[in-house]
C-alpha atoms as a PDB file:
ATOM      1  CA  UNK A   1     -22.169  79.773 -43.764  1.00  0.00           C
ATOM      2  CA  UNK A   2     -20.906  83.518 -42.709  1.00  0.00           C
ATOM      3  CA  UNK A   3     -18.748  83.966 -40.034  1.00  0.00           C
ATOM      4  CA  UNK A   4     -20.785  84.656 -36.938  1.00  0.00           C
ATOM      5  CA  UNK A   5     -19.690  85.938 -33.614  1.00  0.00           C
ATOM      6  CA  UNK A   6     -18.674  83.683 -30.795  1.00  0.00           C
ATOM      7  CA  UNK A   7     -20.968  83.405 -27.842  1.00  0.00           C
ATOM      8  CA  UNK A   8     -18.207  83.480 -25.378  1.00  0.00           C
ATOM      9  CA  UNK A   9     -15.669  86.116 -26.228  1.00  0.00           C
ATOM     10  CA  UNK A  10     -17.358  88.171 -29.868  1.00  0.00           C
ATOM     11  CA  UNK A  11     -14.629  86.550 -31.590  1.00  0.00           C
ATOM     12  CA  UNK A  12     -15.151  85.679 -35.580  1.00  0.00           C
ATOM     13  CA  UNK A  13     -16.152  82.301 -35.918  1.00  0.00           C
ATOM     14  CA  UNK A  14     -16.605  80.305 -39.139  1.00  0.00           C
ATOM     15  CA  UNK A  15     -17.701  76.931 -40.076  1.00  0.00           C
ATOM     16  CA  UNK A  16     -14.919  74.722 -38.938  1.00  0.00           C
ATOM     17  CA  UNK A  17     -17.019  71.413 -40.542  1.00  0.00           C
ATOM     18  CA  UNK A  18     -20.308  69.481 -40.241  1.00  0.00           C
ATOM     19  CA  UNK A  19     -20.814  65.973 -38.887  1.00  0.00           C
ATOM     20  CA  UNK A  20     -24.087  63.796 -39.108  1.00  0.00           C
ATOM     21  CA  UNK A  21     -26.432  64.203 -36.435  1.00  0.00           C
ATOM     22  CA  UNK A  22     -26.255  60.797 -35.149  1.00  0.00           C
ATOM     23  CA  UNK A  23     -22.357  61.178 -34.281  1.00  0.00           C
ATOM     24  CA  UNK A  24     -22.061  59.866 -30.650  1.00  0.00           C
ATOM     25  CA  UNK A  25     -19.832  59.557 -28.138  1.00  0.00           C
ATOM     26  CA  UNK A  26     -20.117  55.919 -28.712  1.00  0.00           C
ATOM     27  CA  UNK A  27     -17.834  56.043 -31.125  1.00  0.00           C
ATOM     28  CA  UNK A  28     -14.942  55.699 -28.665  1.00  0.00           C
ATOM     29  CA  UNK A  29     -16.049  52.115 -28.257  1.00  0.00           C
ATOM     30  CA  UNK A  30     -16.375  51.509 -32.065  1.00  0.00           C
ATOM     31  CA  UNK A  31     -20.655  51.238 -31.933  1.00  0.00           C
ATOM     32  CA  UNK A  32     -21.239  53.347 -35.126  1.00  0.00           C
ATOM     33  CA  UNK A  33     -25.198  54.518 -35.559  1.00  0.00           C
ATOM     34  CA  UNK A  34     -27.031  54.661 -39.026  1.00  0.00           C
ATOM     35  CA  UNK A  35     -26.598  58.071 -40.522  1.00  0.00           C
ATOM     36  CA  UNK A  36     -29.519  60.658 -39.633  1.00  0.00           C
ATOM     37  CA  UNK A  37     -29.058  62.500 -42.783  1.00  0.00           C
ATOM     38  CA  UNK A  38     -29.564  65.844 -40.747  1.00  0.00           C
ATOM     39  CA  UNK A  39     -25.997  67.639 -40.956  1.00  0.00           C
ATOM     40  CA  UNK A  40     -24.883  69.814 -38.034  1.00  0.00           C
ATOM     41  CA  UNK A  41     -22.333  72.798 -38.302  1.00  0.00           C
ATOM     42  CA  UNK A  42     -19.826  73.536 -35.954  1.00  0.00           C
ATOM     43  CA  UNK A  43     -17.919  77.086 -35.942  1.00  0.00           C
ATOM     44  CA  UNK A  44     -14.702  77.649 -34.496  1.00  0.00           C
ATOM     45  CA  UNK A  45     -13.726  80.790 -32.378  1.00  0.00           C
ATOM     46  CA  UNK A  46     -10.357  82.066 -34.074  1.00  0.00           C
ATOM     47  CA  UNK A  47     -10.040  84.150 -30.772  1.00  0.00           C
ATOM     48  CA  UNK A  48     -10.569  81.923 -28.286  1.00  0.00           C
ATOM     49  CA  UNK A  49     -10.828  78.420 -29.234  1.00  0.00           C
ATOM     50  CA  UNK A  50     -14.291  77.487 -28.369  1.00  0.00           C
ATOM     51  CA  UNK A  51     -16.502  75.755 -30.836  1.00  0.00           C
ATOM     52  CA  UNK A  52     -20.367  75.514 -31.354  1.00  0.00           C
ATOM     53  CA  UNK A  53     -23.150  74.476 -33.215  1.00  0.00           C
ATOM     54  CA  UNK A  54     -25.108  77.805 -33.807  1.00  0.00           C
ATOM     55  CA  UNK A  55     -28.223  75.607 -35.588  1.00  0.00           C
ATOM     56  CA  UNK A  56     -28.114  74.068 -32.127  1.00  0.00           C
ATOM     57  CA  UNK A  57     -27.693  76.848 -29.865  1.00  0.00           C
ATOM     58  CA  UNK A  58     -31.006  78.275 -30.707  1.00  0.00           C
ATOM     59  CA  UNK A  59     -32.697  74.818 -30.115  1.00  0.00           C
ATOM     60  CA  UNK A  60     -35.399  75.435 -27.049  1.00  0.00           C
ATOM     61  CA  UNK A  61     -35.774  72.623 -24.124  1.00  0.00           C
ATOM     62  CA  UNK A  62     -38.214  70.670 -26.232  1.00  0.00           C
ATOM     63  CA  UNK A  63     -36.479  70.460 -29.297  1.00  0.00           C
ATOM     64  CA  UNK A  64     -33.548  68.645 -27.010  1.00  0.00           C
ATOM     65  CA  UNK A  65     -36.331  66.573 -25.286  1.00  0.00           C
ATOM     66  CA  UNK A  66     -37.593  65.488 -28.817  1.00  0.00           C
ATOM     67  CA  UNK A  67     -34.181  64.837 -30.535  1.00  0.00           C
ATOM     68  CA  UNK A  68     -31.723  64.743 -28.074  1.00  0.00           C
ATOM     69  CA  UNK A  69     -33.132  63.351 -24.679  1.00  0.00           C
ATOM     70  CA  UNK A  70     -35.333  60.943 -25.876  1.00  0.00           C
ATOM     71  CA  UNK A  71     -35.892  57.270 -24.763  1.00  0.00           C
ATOM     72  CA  UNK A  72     -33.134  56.427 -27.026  1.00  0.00           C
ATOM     73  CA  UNK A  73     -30.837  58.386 -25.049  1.00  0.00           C
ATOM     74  CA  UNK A  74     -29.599  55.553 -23.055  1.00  0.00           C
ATOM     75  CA  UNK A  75     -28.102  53.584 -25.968  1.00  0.00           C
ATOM     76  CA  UNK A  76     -26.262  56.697 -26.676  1.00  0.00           C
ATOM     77  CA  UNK A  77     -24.864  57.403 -23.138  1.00  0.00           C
ATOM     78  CA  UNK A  78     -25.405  53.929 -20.657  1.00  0.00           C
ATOM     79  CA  UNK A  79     -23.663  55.474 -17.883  1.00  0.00           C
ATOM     80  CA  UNK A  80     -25.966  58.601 -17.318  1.00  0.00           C
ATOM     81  CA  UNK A  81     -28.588  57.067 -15.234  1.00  0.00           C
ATOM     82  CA  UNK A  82     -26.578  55.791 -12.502  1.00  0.00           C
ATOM     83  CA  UNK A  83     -22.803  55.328 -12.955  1.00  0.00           C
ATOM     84  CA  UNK A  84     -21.469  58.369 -13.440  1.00  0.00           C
ATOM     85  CA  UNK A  85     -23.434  60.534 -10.976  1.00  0.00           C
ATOM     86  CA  UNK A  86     -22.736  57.428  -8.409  1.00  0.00           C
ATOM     87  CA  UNK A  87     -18.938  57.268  -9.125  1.00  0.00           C
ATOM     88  CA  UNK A  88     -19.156  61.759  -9.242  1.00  0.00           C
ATOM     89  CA  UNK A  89     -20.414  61.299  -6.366  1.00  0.00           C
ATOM     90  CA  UNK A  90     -18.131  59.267  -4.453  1.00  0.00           C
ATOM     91  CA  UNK A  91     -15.349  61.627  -6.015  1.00  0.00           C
ATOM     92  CA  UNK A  92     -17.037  64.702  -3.805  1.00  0.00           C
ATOM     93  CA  UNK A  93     -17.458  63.023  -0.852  1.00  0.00           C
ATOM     94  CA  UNK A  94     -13.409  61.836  -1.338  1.00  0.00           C
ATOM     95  CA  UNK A  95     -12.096  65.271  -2.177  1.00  0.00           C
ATOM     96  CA  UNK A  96     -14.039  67.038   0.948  1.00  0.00           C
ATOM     97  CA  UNK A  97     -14.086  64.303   3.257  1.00  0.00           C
ATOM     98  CA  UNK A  98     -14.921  66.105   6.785  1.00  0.00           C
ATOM     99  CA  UNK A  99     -16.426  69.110   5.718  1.00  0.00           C
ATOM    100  CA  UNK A 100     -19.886  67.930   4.224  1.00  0.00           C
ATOM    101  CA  UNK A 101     -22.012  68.573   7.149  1.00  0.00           C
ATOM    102  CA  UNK A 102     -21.121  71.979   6.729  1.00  0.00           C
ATOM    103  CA  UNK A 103     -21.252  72.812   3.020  1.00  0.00           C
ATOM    104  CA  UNK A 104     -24.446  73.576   1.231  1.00  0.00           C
ATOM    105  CA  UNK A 105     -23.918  71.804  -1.833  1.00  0.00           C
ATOM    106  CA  UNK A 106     -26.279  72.284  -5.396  1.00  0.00           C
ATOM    107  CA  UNK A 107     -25.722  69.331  -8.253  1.00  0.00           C
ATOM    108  CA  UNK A 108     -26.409  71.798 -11.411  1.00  0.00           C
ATOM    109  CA  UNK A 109     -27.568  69.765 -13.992  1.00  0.00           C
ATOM    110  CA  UNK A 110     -27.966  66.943 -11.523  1.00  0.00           C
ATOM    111  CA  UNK A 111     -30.368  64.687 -14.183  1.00  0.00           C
ATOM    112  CA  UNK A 112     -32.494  62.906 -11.740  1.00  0.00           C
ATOM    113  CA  UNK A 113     -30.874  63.791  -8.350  1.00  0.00           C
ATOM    114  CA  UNK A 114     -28.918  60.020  -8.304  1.00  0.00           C
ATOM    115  CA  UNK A 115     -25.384  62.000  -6.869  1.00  0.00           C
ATOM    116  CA  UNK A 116     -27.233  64.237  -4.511  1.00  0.00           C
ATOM    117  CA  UNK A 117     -29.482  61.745  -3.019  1.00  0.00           C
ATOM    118  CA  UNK A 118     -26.088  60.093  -2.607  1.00  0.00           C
ATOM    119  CA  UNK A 119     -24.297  62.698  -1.163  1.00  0.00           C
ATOM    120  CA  UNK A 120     -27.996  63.340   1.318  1.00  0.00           C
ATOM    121  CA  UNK A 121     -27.093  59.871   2.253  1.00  0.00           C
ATOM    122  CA  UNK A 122     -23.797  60.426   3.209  1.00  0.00           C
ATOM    123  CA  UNK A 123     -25.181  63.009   5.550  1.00  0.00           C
ATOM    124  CA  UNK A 124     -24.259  65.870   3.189  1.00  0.00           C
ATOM    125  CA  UNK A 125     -26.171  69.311   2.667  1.00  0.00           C
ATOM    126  CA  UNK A 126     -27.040  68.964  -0.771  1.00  0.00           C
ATOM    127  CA  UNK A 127     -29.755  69.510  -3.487  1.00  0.00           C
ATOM    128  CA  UNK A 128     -30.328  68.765  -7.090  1.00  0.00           C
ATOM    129  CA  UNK A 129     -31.387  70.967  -9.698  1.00  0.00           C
ATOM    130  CA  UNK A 130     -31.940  70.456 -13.823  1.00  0.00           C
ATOM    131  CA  UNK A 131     -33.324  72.513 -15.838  1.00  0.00           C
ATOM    132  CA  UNK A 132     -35.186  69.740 -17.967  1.00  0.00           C
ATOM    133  CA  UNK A 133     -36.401  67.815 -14.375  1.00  0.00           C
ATOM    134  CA  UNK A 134     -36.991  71.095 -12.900  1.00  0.00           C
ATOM    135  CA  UNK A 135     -39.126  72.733 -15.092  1.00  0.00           C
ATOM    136  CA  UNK A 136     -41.130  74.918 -12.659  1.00  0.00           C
ATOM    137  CA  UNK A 137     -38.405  76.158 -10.326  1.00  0.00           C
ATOM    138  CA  UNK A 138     -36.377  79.114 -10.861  1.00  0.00           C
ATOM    139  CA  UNK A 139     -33.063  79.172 -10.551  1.00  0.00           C
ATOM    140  CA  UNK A 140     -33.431  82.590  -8.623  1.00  0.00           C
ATOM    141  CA  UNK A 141     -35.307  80.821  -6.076  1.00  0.00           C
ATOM    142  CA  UNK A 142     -32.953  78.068  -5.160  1.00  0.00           C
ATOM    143  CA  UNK A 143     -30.547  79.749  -2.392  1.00  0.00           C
ATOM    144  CA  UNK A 144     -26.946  80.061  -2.574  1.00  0.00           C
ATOM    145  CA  UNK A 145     -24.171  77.689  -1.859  1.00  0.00           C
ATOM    146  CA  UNK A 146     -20.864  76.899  -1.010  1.00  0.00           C
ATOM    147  CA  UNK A 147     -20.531  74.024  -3.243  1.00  0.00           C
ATOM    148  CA  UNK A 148     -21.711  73.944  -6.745  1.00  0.00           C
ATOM    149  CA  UNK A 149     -20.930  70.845  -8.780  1.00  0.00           C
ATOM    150  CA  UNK A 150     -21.615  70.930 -12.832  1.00  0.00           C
ATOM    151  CA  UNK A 151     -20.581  67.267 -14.156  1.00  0.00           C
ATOM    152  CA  UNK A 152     -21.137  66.860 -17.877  1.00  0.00           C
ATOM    153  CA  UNK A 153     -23.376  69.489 -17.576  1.00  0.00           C
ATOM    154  CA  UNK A 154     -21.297  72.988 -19.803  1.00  0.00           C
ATOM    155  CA  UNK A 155     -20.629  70.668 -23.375  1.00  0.00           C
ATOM    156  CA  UNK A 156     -24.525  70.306 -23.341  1.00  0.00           C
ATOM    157  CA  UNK A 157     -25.871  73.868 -22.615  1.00  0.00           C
ATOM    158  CA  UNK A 158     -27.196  76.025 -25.449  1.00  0.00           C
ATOM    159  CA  UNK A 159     -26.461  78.587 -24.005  1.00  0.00           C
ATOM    160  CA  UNK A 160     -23.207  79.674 -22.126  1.00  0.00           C
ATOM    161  CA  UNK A 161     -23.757  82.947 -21.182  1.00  0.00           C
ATOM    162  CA  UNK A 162     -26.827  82.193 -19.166  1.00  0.00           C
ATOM    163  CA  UNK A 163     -25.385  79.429 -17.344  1.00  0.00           C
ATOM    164  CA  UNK A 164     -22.530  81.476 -16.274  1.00  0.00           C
ATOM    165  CA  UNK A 165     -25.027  84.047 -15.015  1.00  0.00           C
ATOM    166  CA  UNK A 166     -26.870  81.286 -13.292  1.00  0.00           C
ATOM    167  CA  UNK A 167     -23.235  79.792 -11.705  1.00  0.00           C
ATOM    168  CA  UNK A 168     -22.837  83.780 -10.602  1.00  0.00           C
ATOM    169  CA  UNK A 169     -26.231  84.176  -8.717  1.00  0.00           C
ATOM    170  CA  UNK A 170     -26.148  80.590  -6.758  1.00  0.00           C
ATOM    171  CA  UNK A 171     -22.691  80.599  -5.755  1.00  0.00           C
ATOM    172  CA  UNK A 172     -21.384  82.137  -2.295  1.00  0.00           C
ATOM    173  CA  UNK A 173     -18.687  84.945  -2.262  1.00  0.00           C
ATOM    174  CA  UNK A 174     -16.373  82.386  -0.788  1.00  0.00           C
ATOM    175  CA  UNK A 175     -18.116  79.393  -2.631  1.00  0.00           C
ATOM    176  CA  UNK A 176     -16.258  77.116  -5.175  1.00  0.00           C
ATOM    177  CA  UNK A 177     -17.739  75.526  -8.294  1.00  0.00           C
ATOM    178  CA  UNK A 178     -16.468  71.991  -9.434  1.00  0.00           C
ATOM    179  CA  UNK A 179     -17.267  71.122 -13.142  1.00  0.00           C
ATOM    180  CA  UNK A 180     -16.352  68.189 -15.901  1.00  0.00           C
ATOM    181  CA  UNK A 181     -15.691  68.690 -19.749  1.00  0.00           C
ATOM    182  CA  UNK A 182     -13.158  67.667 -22.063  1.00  0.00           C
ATOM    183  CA  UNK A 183     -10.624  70.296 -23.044  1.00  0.00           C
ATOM    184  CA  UNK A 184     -10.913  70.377 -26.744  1.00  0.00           C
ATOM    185  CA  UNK A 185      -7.259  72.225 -27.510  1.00  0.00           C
ATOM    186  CA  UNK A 186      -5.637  69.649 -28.224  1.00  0.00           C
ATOM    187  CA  UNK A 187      -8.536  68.004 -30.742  1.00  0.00           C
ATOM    188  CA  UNK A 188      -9.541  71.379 -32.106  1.00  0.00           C
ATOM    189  CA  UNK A 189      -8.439  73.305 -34.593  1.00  0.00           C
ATOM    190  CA  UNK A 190      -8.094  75.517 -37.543  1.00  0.00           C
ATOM    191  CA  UNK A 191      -6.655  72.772 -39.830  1.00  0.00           C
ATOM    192  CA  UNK A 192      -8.213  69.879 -38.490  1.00  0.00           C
ATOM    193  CA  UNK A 193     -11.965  67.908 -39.154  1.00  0.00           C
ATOM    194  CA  UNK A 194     -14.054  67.542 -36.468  1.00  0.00           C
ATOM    195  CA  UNK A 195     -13.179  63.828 -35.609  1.00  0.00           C
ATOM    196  CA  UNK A 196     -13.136  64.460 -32.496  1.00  0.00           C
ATOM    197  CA  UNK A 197     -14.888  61.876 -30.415  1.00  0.00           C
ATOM    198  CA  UNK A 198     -15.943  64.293 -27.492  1.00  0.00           C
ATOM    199  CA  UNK A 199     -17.653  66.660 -30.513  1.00  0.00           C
ATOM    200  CA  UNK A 200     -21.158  64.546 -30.385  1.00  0.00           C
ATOM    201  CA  UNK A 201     -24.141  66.289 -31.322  1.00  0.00           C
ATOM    202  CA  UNK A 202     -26.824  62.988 -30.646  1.00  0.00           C
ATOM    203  CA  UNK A 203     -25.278  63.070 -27.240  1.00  0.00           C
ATOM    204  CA  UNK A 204     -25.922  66.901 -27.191  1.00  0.00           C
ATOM    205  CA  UNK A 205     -22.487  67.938 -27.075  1.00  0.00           C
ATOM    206  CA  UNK A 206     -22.748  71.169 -29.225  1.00  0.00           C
ATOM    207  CA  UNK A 207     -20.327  73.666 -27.062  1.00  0.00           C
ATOM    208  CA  UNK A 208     -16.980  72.582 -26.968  1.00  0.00           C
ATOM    209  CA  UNK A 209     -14.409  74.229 -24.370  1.00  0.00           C
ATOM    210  CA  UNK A 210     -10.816  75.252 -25.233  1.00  0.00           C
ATOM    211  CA  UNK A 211      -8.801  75.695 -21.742  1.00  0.00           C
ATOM    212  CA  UNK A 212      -9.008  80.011 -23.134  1.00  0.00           C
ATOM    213  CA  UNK A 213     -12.593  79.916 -22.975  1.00  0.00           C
ATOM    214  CA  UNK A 214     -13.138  79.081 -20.194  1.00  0.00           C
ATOM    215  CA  UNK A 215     -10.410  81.232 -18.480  1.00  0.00           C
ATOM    216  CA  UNK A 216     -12.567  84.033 -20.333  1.00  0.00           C
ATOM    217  CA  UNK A 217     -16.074  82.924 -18.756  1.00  0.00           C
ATOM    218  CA  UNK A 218     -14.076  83.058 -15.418  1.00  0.00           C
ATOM    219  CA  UNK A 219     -13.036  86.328 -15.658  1.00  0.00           C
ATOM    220  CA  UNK A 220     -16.326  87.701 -17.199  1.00  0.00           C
ATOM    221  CA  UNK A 221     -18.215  86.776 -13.642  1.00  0.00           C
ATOM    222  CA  UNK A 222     -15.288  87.593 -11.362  1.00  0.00           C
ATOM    223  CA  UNK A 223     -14.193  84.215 -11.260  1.00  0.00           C
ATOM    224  CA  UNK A 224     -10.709  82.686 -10.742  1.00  0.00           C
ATOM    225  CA  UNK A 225     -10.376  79.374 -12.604  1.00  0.00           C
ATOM    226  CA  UNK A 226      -8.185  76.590 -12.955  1.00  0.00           C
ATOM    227  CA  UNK A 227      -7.906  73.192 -13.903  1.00  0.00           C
ATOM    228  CA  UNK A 228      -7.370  69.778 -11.847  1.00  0.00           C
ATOM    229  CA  UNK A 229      -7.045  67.640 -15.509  1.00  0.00           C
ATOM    230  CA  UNK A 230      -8.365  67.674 -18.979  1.00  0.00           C
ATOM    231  CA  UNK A 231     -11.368  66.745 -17.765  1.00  0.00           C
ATOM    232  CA  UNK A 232     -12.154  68.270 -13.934  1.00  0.00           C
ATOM    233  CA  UNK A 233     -11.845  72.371 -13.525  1.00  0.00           C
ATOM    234  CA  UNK A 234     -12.817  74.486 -10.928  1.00  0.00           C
ATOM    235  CA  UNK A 235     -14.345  78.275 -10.610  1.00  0.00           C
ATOM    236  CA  UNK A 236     -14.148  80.143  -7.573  1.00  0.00           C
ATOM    237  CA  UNK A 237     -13.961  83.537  -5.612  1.00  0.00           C
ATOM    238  CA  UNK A 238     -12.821  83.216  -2.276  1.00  0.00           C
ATOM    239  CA  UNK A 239     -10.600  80.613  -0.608  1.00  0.00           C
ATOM    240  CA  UNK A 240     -12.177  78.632   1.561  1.00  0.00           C
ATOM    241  CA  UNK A 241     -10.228  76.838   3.930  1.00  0.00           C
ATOM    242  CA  UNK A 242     -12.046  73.441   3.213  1.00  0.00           C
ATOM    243  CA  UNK A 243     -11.538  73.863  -1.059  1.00  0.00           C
ATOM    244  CA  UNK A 244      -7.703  74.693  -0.367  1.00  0.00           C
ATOM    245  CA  UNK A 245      -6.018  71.687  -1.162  1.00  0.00           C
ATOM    246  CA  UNK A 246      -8.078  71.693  -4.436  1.00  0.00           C
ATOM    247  CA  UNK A 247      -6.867  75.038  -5.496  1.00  0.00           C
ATOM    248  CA  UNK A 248      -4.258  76.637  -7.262  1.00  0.00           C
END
């Protein structure tokens, strides 16, 4: 394969190495699946660090629906129906205890609405919106907010241009968005195979985030950015006074 530009920063990008479809992030807990036989590429930004599957990338929603987010999905990520938006969940209401009857608050990529219904509960502001649930609303039509939260959501996304464009419209001037993904820099690289455990295509993980990256995303949509751990980051503009303690 040639090199091909990278999506986020026009870098040159070649092959970096191809794993079997059927990798999953399963393998973490040593449950190997049968071999698909369908090899995926991955290419490697030499500029900026971030890695893709181009094949992937030019997937549409039902080719993902077919392959990807299937009924089998569940053996391949257990936690995605309820524990993980339920435990996300209880980490928003814990980081802006106080403030969540006045925060409008969107759950991007929010599956089947499990942490927003949670966070309604609590007496929060809050909708859901996915782009594989919500297949007849526009993201142009969904308001602005003050919170935006993005939880396993950027690995997955085909395309990361678009959903940067998308963050950009629905956040507030002074709004703050509060995202979760792996930080590949220190599993990524020139001389190394892509044994990475994160890097797992049947889970739909094909865009794979050095911490450069994303500082470059940030500052393409006027965004300051920072990061909380490997795996929680923020975006924001403003300062608000109730996302202080959270930022930089």
């Amino acid at each position: 394969m040639p090199s091909i530009k990278c999506p986020v920063c026009g870098g040159i990008s070649p092959l970096l190495d191809a794993v079997d479809f059927n990798k999953s992030c399963m393998e973490i807990f040593g449950v190997i699946f049968d071999k698909s036989g369908f090899s995926v590429d991955y290419c490697w930004c030499e500029n900026c660090g971030f890695c893709f599957s181009p094949e992937l990338h030019g997937w549409a929603l039902a080719d993902f629906e077919k392959y990807v987010y299937n009924a089998e999905y569940l053996k391949i990520d257990p936690d995605y129906m309820e524990v993980r938006p339920s435990n996300n969940a209880g980490r928003v209401i814990e980081s802006f205890d106080g403030n969540d009857r006045k925060i409008a608050h969107l759950d991007f990529g929010g599956g089947a609405g499990v942490l927003s219904n949670k966070l309604v509960e609590a007496g929060w502001n809050s909708i859901s919106y996915d782009p594989f649930v919500n297949k007849d609303t526009s993201v142009s039509k969904l308001g602005s907010f003050d919170l935006i939260t993005a939880f396993e959501v950027f690995e997955h996304v085909p395309d990361v241009n678009k959903l940067m464009n998308d963050l950009a419209v629905l956040l507030r001037q002074d709004g703050v968005i509060l995202f979760s993904t792996l930080i590949s820099d220190e599993y990524i690289s020139k001389e190394n195979k892509l044994d990475w455990w994160y890097a797992a295509p049947r889970n739909g993980h094909i865009s794979l985030f050095s911490q450069q990256s994303l500082a470059i995303m940030a500052a393409q949509n006027n965004f300051y950015f920072g990061s909380i751990s490997e795996s929680y980051h923020l975006f924001w503009r403003g300062k608000p006074s109730w996302a202080a303690h959270l930022l930089p």
